[in-house]
Protein backbone atom coordinates (compact mmCIF):
# COMPACT_ATOMS: atom_id res chain seq x y z
CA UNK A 1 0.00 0.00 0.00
CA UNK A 2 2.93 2.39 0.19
CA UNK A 3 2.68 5.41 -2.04
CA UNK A 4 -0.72 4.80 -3.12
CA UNK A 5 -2.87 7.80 -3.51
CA UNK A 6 -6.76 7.35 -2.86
CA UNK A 7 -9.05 9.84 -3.35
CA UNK A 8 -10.42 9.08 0.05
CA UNK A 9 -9.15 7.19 3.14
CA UNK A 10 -11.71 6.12 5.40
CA UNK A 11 -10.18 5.24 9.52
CA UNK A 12 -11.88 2.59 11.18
CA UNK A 13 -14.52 -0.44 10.09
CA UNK A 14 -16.82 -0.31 12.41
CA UNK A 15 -20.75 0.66 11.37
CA UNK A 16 -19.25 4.33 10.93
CA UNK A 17 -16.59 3.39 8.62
CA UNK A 18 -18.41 0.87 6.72
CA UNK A 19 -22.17 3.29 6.74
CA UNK A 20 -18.99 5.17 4.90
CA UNK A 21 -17.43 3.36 2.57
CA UNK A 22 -21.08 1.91 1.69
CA UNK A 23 -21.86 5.39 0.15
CA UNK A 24 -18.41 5.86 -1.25
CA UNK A 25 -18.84 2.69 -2.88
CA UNK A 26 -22.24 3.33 -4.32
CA UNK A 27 -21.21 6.84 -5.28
CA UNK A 28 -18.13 5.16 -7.17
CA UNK A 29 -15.75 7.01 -5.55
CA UNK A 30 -12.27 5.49 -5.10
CA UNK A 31 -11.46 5.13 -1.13
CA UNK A 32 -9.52 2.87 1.25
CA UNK A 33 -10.53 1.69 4.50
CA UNK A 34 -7.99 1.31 7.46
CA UNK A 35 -8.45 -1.26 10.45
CA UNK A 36 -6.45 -1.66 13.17
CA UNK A 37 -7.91 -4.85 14.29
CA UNK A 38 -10.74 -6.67 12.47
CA UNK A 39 -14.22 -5.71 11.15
CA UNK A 40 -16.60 -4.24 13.60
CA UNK A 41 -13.77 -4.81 16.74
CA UNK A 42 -15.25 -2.71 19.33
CA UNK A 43 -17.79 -4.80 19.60
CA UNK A 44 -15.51 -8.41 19.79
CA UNK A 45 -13.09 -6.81 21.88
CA UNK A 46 -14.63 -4.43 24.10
CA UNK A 47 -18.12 -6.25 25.49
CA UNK A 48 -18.87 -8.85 27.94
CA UNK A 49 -20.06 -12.32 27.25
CA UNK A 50 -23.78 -11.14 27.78
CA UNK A 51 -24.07 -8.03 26.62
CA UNK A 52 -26.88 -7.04 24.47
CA UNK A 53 -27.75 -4.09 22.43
CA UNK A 54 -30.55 -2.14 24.45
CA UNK A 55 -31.77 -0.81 21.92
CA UNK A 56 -34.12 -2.83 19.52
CA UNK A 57 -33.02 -4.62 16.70
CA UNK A 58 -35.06 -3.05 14.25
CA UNK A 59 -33.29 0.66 15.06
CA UNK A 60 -30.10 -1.28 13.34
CA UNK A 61 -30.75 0.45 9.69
CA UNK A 62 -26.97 1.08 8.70
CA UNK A 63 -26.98 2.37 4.81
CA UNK A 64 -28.64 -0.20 2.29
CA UNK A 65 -28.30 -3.09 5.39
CA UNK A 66 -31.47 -3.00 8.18
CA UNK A 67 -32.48 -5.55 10.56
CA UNK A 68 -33.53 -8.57 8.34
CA UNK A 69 -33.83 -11.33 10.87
CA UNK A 70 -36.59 -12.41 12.84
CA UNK A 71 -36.58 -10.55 15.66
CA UNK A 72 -37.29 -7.06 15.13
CA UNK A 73 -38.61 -6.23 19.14
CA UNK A 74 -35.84 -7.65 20.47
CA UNK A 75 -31.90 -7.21 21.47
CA UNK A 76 -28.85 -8.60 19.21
CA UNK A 77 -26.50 -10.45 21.52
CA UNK A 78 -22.54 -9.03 21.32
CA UNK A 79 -21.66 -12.22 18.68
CA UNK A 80 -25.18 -11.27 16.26
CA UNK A 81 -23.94 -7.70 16.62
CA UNK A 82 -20.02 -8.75 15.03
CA UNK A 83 -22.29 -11.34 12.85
CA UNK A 84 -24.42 -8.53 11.65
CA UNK A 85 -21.46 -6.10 10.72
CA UNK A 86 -19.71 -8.68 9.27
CA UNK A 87 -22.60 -9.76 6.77
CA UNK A 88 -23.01 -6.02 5.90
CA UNK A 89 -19.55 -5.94 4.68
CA UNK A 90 -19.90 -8.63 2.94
CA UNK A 91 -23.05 -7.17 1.36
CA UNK A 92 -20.56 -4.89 -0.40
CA UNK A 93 -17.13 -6.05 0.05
CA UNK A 94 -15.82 -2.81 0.82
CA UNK A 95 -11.84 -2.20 0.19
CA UNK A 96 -10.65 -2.63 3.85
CA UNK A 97 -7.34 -3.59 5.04
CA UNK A 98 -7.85 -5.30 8.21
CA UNK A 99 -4.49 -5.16 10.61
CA UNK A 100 -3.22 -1.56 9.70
CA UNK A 101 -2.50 0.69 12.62
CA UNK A 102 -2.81 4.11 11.20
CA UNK A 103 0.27 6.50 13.43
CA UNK A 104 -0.53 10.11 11.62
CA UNK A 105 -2.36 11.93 9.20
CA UNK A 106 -0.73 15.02 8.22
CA UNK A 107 -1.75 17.71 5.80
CA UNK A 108 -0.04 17.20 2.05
CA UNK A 109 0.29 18.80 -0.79
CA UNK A 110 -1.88 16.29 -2.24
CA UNK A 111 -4.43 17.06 0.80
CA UNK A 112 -3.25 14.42 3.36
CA UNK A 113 -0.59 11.97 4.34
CA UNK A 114 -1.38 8.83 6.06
CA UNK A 115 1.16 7.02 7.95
CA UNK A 116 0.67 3.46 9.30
CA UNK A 117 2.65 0.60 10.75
CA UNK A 118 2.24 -1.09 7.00
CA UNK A 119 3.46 2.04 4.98
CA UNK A 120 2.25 5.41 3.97
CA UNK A 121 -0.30 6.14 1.53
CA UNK A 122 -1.88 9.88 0.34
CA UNK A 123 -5.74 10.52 0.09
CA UNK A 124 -7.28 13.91 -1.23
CA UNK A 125 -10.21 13.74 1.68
CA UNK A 126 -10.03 11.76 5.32
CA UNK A 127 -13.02 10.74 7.35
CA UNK A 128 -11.93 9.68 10.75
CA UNK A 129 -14.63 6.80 11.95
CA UNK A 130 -13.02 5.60 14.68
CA UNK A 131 -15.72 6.49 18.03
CA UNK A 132 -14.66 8.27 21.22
CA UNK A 133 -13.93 5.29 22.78
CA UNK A 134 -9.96 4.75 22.64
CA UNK A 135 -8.23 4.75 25.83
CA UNK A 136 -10.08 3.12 29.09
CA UNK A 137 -10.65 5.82 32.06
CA UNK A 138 -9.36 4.36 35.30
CA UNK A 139 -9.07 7.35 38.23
CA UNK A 140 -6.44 7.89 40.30
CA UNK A 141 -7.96 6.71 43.42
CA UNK A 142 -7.22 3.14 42.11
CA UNK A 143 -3.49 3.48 43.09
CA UNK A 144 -4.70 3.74 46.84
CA UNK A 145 -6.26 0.07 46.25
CA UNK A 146 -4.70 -2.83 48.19
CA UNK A 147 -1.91 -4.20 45.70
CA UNK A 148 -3.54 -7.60 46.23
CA UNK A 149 -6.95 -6.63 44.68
CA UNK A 150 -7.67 -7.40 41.20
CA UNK A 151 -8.98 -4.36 39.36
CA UNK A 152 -10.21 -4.39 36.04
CA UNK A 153 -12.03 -2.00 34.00
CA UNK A 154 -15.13 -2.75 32.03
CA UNK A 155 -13.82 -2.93 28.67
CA UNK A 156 -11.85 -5.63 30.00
CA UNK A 157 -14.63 -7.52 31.71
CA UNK A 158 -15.71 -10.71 30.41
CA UNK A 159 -18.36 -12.52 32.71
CA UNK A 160 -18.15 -12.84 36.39
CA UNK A 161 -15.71 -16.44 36.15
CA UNK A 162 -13.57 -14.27 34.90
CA UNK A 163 -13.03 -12.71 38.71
CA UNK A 164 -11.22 -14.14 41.83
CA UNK A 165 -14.13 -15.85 44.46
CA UNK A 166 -15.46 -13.02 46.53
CA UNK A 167 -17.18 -10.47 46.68
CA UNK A 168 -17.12 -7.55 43.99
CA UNK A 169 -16.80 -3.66 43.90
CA UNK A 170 -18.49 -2.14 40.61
CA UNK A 171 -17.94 1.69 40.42
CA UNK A 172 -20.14 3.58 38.00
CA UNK A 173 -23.80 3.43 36.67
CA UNK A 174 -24.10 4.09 33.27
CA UNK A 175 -25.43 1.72 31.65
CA UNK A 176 -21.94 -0.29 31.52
CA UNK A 177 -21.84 -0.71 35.08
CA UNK A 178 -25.45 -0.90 35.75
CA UNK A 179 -25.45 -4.57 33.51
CA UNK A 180 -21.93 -5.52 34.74
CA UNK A 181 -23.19 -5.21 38.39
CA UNK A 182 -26.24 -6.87 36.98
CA UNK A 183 -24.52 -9.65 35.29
CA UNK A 184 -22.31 -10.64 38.66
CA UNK A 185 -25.53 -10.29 41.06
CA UNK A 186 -27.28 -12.87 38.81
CA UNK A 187 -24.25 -15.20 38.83
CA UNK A 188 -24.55 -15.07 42.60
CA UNK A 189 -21.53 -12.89 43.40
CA UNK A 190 -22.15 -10.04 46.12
CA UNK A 191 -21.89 -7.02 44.61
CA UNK A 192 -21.11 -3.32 46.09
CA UNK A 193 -22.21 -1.02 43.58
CA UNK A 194 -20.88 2.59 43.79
CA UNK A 195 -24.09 4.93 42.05
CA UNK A 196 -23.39 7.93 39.73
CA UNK A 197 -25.81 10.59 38.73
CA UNK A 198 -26.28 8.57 35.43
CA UNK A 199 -30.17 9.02 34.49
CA UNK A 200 -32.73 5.68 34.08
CA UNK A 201 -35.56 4.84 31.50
CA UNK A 202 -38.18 2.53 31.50
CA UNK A 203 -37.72 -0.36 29.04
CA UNK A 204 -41.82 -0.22 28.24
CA UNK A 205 -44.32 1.97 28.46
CA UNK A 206 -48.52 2.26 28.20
CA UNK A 207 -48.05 -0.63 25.56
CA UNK A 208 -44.37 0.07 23.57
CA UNK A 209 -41.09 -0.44 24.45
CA UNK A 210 -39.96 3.48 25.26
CA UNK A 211 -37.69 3.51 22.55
CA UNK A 212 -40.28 3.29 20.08
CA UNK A 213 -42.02 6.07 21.76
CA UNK A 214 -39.09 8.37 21.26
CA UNK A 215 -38.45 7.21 17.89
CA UNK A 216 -41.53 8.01 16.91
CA UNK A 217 -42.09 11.58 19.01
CA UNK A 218 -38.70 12.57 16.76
CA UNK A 219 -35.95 12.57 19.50
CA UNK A 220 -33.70 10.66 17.76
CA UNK A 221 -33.57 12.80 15.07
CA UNK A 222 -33.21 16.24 16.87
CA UNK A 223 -30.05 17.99 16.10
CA UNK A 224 -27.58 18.88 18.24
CA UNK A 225 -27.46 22.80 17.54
CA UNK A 226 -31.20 22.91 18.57
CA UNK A 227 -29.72 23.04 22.07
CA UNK A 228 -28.55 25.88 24.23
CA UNK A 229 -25.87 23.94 25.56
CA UNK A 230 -24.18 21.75 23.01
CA UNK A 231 -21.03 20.85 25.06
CA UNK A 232 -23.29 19.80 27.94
CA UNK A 233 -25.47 17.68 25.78
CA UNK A 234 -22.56 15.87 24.24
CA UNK A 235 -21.20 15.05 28.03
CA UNK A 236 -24.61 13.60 28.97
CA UNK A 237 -24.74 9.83 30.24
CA UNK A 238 -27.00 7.69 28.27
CA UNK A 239 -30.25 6.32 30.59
CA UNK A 240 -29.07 2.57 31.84
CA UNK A 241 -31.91 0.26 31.12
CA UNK A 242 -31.01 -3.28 29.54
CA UNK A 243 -32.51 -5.24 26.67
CA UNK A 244 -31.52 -9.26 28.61
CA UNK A 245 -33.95 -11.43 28.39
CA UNK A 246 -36.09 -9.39 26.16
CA UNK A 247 -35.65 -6.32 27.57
CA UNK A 248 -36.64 -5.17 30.95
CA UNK A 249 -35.75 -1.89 33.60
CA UNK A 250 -32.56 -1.43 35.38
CA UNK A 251 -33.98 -0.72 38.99
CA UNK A 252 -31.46 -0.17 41.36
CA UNK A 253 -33.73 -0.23 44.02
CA UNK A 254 -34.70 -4.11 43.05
CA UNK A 255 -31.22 -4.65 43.40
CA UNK A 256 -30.74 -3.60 46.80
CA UNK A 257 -33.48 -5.88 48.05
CA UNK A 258 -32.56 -8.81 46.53
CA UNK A 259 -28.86 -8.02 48.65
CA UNK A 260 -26.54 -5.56 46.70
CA UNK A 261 -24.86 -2.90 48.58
CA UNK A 262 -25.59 0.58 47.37
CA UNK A 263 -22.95 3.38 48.15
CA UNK A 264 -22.75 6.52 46.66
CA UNK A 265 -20.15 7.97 44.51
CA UNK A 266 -16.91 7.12 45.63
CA UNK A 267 -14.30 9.58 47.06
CA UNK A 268 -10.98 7.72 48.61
CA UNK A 269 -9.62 4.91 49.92
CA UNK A 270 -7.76 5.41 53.16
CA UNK A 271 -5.13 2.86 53.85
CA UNK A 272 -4.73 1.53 57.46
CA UNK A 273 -4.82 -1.91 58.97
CA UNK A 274 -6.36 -4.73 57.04
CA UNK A 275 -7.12 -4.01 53.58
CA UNK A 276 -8.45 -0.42 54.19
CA UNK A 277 -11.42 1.53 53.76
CA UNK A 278 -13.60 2.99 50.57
CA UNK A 279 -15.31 6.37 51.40
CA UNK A 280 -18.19 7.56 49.87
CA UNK A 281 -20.23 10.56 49.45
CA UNK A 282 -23.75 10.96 51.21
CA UNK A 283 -25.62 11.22 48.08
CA UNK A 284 -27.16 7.88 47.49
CA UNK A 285 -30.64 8.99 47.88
CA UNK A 286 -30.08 12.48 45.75
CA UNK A 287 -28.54 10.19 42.41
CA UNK A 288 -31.23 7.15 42.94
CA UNK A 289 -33.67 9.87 43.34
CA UNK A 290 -32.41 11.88 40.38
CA UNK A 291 -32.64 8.57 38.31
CA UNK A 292 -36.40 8.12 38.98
CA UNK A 293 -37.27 11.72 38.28
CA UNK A 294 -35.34 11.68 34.76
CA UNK A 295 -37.51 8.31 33.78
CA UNK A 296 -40.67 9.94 34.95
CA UNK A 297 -40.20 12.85 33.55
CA UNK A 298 -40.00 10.67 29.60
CA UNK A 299 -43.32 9.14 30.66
CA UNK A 300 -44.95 12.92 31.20
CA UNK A 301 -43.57 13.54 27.59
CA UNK A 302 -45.28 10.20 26.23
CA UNK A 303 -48.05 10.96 28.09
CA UNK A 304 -48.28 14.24 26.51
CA UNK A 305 -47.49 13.42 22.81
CA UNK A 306 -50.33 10.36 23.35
CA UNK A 307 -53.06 12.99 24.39
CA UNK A 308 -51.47 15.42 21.96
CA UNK A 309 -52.23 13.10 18.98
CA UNK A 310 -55.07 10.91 20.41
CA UNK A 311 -53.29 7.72 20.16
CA UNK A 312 -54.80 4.58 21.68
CA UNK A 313 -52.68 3.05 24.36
CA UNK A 314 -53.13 1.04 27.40
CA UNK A 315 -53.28 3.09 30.58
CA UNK A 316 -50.42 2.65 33.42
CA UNK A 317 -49.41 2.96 36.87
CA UNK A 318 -46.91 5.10 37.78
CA UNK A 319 -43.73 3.73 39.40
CA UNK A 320 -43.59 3.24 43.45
CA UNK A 321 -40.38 3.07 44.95
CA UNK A 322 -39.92 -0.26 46.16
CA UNK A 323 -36.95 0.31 48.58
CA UNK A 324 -35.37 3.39 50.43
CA UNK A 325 -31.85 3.96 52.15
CA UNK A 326 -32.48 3.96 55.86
CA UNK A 327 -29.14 5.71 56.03
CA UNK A 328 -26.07 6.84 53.71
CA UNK A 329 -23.59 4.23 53.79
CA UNK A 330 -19.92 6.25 53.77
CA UNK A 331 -17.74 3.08 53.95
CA UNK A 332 -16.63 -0.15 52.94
CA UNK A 333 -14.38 -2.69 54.27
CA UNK A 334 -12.28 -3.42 51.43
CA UNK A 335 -11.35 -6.37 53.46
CA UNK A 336 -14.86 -7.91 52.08
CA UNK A 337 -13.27 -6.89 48.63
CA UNK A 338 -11.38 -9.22 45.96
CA UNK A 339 -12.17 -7.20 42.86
CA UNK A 340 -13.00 -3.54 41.41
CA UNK A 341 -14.52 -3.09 38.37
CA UNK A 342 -13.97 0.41 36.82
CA UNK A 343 -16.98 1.53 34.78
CA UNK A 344 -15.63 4.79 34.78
CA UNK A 345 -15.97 5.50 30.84
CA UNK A 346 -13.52 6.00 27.90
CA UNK A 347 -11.26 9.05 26.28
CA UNK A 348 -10.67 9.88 22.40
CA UNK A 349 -7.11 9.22 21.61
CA UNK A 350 -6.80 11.65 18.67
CA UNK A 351 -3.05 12.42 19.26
CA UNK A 352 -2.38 11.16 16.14
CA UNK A 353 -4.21 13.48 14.04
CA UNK A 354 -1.54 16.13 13.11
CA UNK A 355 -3.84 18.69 11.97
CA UNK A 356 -5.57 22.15 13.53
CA UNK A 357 -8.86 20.68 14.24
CA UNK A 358 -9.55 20.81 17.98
CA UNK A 359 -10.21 22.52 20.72
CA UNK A 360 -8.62 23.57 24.01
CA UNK A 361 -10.79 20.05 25.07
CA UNK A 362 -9.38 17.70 22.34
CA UNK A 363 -12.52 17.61 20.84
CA UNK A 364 -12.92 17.84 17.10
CA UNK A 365 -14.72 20.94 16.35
CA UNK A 366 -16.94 20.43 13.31
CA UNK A 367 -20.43 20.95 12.02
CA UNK A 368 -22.19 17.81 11.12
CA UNK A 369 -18.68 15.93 10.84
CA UNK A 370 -16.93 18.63 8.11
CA UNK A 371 -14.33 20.53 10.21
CA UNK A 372 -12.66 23.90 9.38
CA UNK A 373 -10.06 21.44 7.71
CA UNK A 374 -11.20 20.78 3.93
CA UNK A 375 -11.36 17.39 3.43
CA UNK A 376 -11.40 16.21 6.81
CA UNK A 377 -14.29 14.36 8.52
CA UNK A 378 -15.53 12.79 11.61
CA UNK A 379 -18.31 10.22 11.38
CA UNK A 380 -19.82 8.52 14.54
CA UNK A 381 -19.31 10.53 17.58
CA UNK A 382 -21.80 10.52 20.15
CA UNK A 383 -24.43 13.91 18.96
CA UNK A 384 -22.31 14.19 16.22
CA UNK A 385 -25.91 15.62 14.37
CA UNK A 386 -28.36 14.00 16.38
CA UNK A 387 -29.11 11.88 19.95
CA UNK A 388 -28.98 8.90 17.24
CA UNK A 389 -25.55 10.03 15.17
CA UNK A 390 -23.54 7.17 17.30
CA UNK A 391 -25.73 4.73 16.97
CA UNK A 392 -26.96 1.90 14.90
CA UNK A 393 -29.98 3.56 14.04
CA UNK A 394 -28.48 7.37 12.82
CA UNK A 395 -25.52 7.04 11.55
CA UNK A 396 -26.31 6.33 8.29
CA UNK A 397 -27.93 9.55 7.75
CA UNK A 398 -24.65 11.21 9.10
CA UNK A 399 -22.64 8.94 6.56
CA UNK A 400 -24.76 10.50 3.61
CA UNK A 401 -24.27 13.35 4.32
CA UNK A 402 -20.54 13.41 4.77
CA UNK A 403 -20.78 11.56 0.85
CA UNK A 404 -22.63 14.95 -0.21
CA UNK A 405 -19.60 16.38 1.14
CA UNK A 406 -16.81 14.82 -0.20
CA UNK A 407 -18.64 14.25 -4.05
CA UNK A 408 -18.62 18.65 -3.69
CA UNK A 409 -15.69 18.80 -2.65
CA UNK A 410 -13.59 16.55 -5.46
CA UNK A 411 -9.88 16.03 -6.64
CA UNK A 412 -7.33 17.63 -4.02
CA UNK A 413 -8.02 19.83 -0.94
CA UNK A 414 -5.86 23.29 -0.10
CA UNK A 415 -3.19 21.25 1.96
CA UNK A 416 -3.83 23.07 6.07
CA UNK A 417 -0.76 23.78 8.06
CA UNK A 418 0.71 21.00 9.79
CA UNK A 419 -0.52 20.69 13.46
CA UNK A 420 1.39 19.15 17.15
CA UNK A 421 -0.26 16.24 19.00
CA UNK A 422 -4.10 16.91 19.32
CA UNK A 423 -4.57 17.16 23.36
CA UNK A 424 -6.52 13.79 24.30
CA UNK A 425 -10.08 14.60 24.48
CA UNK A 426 -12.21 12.48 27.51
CA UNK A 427 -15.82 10.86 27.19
CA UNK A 428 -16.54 10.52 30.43
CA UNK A 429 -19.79 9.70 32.23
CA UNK A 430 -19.99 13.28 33.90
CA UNK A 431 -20.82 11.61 37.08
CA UNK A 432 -17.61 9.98 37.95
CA UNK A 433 -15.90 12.85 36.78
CA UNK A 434 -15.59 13.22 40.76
CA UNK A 435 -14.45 9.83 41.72
C-alpha cells in the first residue's frame, strides 16, 4: 500500500466506517478503509459475554443493510452484533485492510498523508470513523487500592468467572456498570455497587417499548445545535436500562433488596490496617432519586405526545419506589473486597491526528462531521448531528451526508498547516468525573 494515492481514506470499520465506505462505494468514488484490528472490533473486543444491544433490533438500519432477521422487538446479543457487521460488509465487500495501525495523518500537498505501521499512503479527503472510545478511564484513586486486589475495567470484563471468588466492587452506573453489576448479582456474586448521577428509562411503556415512543415523538432525530448547551449535551450519560432477556428496567432499588450494597459515589480509599477503607459521598438517595425523576419525567412527555395526537394506548401505573436507604452508607471494608470493576468510561485518543482541528478540550470541532479542515471528517461521535448520530440507528444519515460532502468537494483539498499532537479529548460519564 505504500505510495498509493486514494481519493479518500476512510479510519476505522466499524458501522461508521463501513455506513462510509457503503456510500463511497455506491457513489463510485475510489477510497480505502484502514483497520487496526478486524471488522466491527469494538464490539468483539470491548463487550462482555452477555451483553446485548438495548436498543431494539429493528433501530439497526446502517446504509442499504437494516435488521432482516426475525426478531425485530428484540436485542442482538454481542456475537449477532459482530455477525451482523460482518454480513453487511460482505453485502458490499468494501476495500478494507484489516491489521493496519494508522500512526498520523498530516496535511499534504496532495491534501493528506497517512502514515501506518504497514506504509504510507496519500488521500485527497479523510473521514476519521473511529468512536470516542480509545483509551479506558481508570481514576487515580485506584493506586490507593490494596496491591492484592484485582482491578479491572469494564472494557476488560468478560463474565463474572472471569473474577477471583469473593465479593465484587463495581464503580459507576451508566449503563456499563449498571449490567456488569447486573450480570455478577445474577451469577450469585455479592456485589457493592458505587451509584453515579447517570439518568434511568423505562424499558416499556402504556403498551411500547420506550424507545419506540421516542423514535416516533422525533428525538432521535433532533439535532444537536437545537440546544442551548451543546457541550453539555454531548457530556450527557446515556439512561441505563437493559434489553436481557427481552428487555426489561434497570432498577437499582430491586437490586438492593434482593442483597446488593448501594454506596454513593466514591471519594478515597484510606489505607490503614487490614485491607483499608472505601469512602463515599452521602448522596445515594439524591442520584437514585435523580434517576427516577429523569424516567418519569420521559413518561410525562409520552403521556403528553399520546393525548397530543389521540393515540390509543393502554393506561399505566406510575412507578412506586420499592426500597429506600435507611441511612447513607460512607464506607466499605475493602477487606470484604477481591475485585473492582472500573466503569468509569472511555477518552478519544486523537493524538495522532496532526492537523488544527480541535479545541482547548481535544474535541474535534466540526459541524455535522466537516471541520474547518477541507477534506477532513468525523463520522460517529456521540451527537455528532443527532441523539442517534452514534448509533446503529443514525448514523447512516450522518454517513450520507458526509458523501454529499466529499462528491462537492472533489480532486485535491488546499493542503492546512501541519498541526502538534491533538490534546486527548475524555468521554466521560460526567458523574464519575468526581471519583
Amino acid at each position: 500500500m505504500n505510495g498509493r494515492h486514494h481519493e479518500v481514506v476512510v479510519v476505522g470499520a466499524g458501522q461508521a466506517g463501513l455506513s462510509m465506505s457503503h456510500c463511497l462505494r455506491r457513489d463510485g468514488v475510489d477510497h480505502l478503509v484502514l483497520e487496526r484490528h478486524r471488522v466491527g472490533n469494538e464490539w468483539r473486543a470491548r463487550r462482555w459475554d452477555s451483553f446485548c444491544l438495548v436498543t431494539p433490533n429493528w433501530q439497526c438500519r446502517l446504509p442499504g443493510f437494516p435488521y432482516a432477521g426475525d426478531d425485530h422487538d428484540g436485542f442482538m446479543l454481542r456475537d449477532q452484533i459482530v455477525a451482523y457487521l460482518e454480513d453487511y460488509a460482505a453485502s458490499f465487500s468494501p476495500p478494507v485492510l484489516e491489521g493496519v495501525n494508522v500512526t498520523r495523518l498530516l496535511p499534504d500537498g496532495r491534501g493528506f498523508r497517512v502514515e501506518t505501521d504497514r506504509g504510507t499512503v496519500t488521500a485527497g479527503q479523510v473521514v476519521v470513523a473511529t468512536g470516542p472510545y480509545q483509551v479506558p478511564v481508570i481514576p487515580r484513586v485506584a493506586e490507593r487500592f490494596p496491591s492484592h486486589m484485582t482491578q479491572i475495567h469494564s472494557g476488560d470484563y468478560r463474565n463474572p468467572e472471569q473474577l477471583p471468588p469473593g465479593e465484587v466492587l463495581v464503580v459507576g452506573t451508566g449503563q456499563s456498570g449498571c449490567q456488569i453489576a447486573e450480570d455478577l448479582h445474577l451469577s450469585g456474586r455479592r456485589v457493592h455497587l458505587s451509584v453515579g448521577g447517570a439518568p434511568r428509562v423505562a424499558r416499556f411503556y402504556r403498551g411500547r417499548d420506550v424507545v419506540a415512543w421516542l423514535d416516533l415523538m422525533g428525538h432521535y432525530d433532533r439535532p444537536i445545535d437545537s440546544f442551548d448547551d451543546h457541550d453539555a449535551v454531548r457530556a450527557r450519560a446515556n439512561h441505563y436500562v437493559t434489553g436481557r432477556d427481552g428487555g426489561r428496567d434497570i432498577d437499582l432499588r430491586v437490586f438492593a433488596l434482593e442483597g446488593m450494597s448501594l454506596y454513593g459515589r466514591l471519594v478515597t480509599v484510606e489505607n490503614g490496617a487490614g485491607s483499608g477503607t472505601a469512602r463515599f459521598a452521602p448522596d445515594l438517595r439524591r442520584n437514585l432519586d435523580h434517576a427516577d425523576a429523569v424516567c418519569e419525567s420521559v413518561k410525562d412527555s409520552i403521556d403528553a405526545f399520546i393525548d397530543l395526537h389521540r393515540i390509543s394506548a393502554p393506561a399505566e401505573k406510575r412507578y412506586t419506589p420499592p426500597w429506600q436507604p435507611a441511612f447513607e452508607p460512607d464506607t466499605l471494608d475493602l477487606g470484604r473486597i477481591t475485585s473492582v470493576v472500573w466503569c468509569t468510561g472511555f477518552r478519544r485518543d486523537h493524538g495522532w491526528i496532526r492537523v488544527p482541528v480541535f479545541d482547548g478540550t481535544g474535541y474535534p470541532t466540526h459541524e455535522r462531521g466537516v471541520t474547518r479542515v477541507p477534506g477532513l471528517y468525523f463520522l460517529g461521535l456521540p451527537w455528532q448531528h443527532t441523539w442517534g448520530s452514534g448509533r446503529f440507528s443514525g448514523v447512516a444519515a450522518d454517513a450520507e451526508h458526509l458523501a454529499r460532502h466529499i462528491a462537492a468537494a472533489g480532486g485535491p483539498v488546499p493542503a492546512p498547516r501541519a498541526a502538534g499532537p491533538a490534546p486527548l479529548g475524555y468521554f466521560v460519564h460526567p458523574e464519575l468525573l468526581g471519583t
